[in-house]
C-alpha atoms as a PDB file:
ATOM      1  CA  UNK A   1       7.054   8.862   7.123  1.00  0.00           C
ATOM      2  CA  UNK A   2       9.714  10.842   5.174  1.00  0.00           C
ATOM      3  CA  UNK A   3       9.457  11.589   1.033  1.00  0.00           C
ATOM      4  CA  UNK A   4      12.575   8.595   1.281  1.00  0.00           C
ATOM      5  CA  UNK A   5      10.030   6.313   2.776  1.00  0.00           C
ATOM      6  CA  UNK A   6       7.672   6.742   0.098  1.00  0.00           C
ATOM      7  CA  UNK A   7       9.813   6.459  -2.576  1.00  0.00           C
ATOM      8  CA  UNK A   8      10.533   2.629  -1.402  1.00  0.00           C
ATOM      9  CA  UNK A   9       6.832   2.036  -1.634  1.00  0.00           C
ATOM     10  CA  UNK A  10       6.362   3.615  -5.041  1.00  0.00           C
ATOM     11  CA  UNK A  11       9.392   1.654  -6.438  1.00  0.00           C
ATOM     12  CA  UNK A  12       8.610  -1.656  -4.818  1.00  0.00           C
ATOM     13  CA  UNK A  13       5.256  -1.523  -6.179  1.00  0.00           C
ATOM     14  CA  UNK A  14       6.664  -1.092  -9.661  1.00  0.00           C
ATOM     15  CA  UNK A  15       8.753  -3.450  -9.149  1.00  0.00           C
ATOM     16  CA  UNK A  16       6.175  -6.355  -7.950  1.00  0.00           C
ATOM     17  CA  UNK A  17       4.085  -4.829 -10.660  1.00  0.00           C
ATOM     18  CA  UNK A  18       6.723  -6.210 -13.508  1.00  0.00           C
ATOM     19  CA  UNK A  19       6.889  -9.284 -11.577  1.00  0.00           C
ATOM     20  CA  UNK A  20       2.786  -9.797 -11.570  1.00  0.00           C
ATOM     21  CA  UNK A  21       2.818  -9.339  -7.470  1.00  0.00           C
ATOM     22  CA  UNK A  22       0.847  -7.597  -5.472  1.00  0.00           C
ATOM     23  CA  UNK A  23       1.969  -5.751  -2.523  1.00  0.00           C
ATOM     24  CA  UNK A  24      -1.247  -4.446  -0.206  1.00  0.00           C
ATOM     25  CA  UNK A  25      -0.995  -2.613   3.195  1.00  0.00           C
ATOM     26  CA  UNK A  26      -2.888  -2.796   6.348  1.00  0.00           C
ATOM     27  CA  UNK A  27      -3.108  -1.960   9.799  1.00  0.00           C
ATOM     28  CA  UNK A  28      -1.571   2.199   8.715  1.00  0.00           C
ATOM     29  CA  UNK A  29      -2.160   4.446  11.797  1.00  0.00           C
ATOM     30  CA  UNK A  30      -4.247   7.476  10.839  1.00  0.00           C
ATOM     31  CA  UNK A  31      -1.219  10.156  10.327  1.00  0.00           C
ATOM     32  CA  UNK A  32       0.793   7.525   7.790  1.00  0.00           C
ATOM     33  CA  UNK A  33      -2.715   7.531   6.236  1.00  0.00           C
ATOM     34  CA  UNK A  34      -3.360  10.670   6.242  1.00  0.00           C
ATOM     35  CA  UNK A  35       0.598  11.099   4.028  1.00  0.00           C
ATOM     36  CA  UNK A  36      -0.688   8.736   1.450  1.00  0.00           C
ATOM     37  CA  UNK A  37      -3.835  10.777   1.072  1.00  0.00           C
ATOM     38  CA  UNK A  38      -2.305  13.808   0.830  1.00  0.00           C
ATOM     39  CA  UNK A  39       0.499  12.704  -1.702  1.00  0.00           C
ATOM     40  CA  UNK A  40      -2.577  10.558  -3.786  1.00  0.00           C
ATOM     41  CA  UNK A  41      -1.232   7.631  -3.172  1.00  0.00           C
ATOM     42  CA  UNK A  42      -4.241   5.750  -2.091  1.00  0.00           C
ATOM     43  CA  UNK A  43      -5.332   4.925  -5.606  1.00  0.00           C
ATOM     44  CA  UNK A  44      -1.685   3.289  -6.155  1.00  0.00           C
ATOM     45  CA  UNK A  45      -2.107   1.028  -3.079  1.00  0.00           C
ATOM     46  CA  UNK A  46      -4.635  -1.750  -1.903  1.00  0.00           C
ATOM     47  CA  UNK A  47      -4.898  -0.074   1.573  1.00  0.00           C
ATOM     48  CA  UNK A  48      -6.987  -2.152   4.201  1.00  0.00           C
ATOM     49  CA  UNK A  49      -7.717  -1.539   7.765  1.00  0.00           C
ATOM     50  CA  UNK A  50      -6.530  -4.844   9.302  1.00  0.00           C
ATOM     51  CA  UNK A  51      -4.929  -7.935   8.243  1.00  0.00           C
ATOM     52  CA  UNK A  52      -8.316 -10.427   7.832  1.00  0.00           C
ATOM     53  CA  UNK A  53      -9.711  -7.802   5.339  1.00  0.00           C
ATOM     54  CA  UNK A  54      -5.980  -8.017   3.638  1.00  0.00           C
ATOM     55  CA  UNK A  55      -5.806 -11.846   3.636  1.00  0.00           C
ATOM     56  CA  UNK A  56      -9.459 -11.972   2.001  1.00  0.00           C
ATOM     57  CA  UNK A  57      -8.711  -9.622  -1.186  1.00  0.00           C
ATOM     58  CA  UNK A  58      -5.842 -11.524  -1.609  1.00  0.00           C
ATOM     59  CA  UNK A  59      -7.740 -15.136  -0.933  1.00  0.00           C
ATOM     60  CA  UNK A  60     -10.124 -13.482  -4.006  1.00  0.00           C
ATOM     61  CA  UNK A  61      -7.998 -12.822  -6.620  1.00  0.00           C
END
């Protein structure tokens, strides 16, 4: 994933952020991960590790 790639996350979540949605990722292989954690991005992000576990934090809010 390149710095341009993460850019488009950061700015679509601000985006869905004015717009009260909510954008959540799952299924990331372990080296896309791995950017996020090293750029601290994980606290920006509802990160899950498959879709089921996605579908029920958004079936709870």
């Amino acid at each position: 994933m390149s710095s341009s790639g993460l850019r488009i996350f950061v700015s679509t979540m601000r985006i869905l952020k004015e717009r009260k949605r909510k954008l959540v990722l799952c299924n990331m292989n372990s080296a896309v991960r791995k950017i996020f954690e090293v750029v601290e991005l994980t606290d920006m992000f509802d990160i899950f590790n498959n879709e089921n576990e996605a579908l029920e934090f958004l079936k709870n809010l």
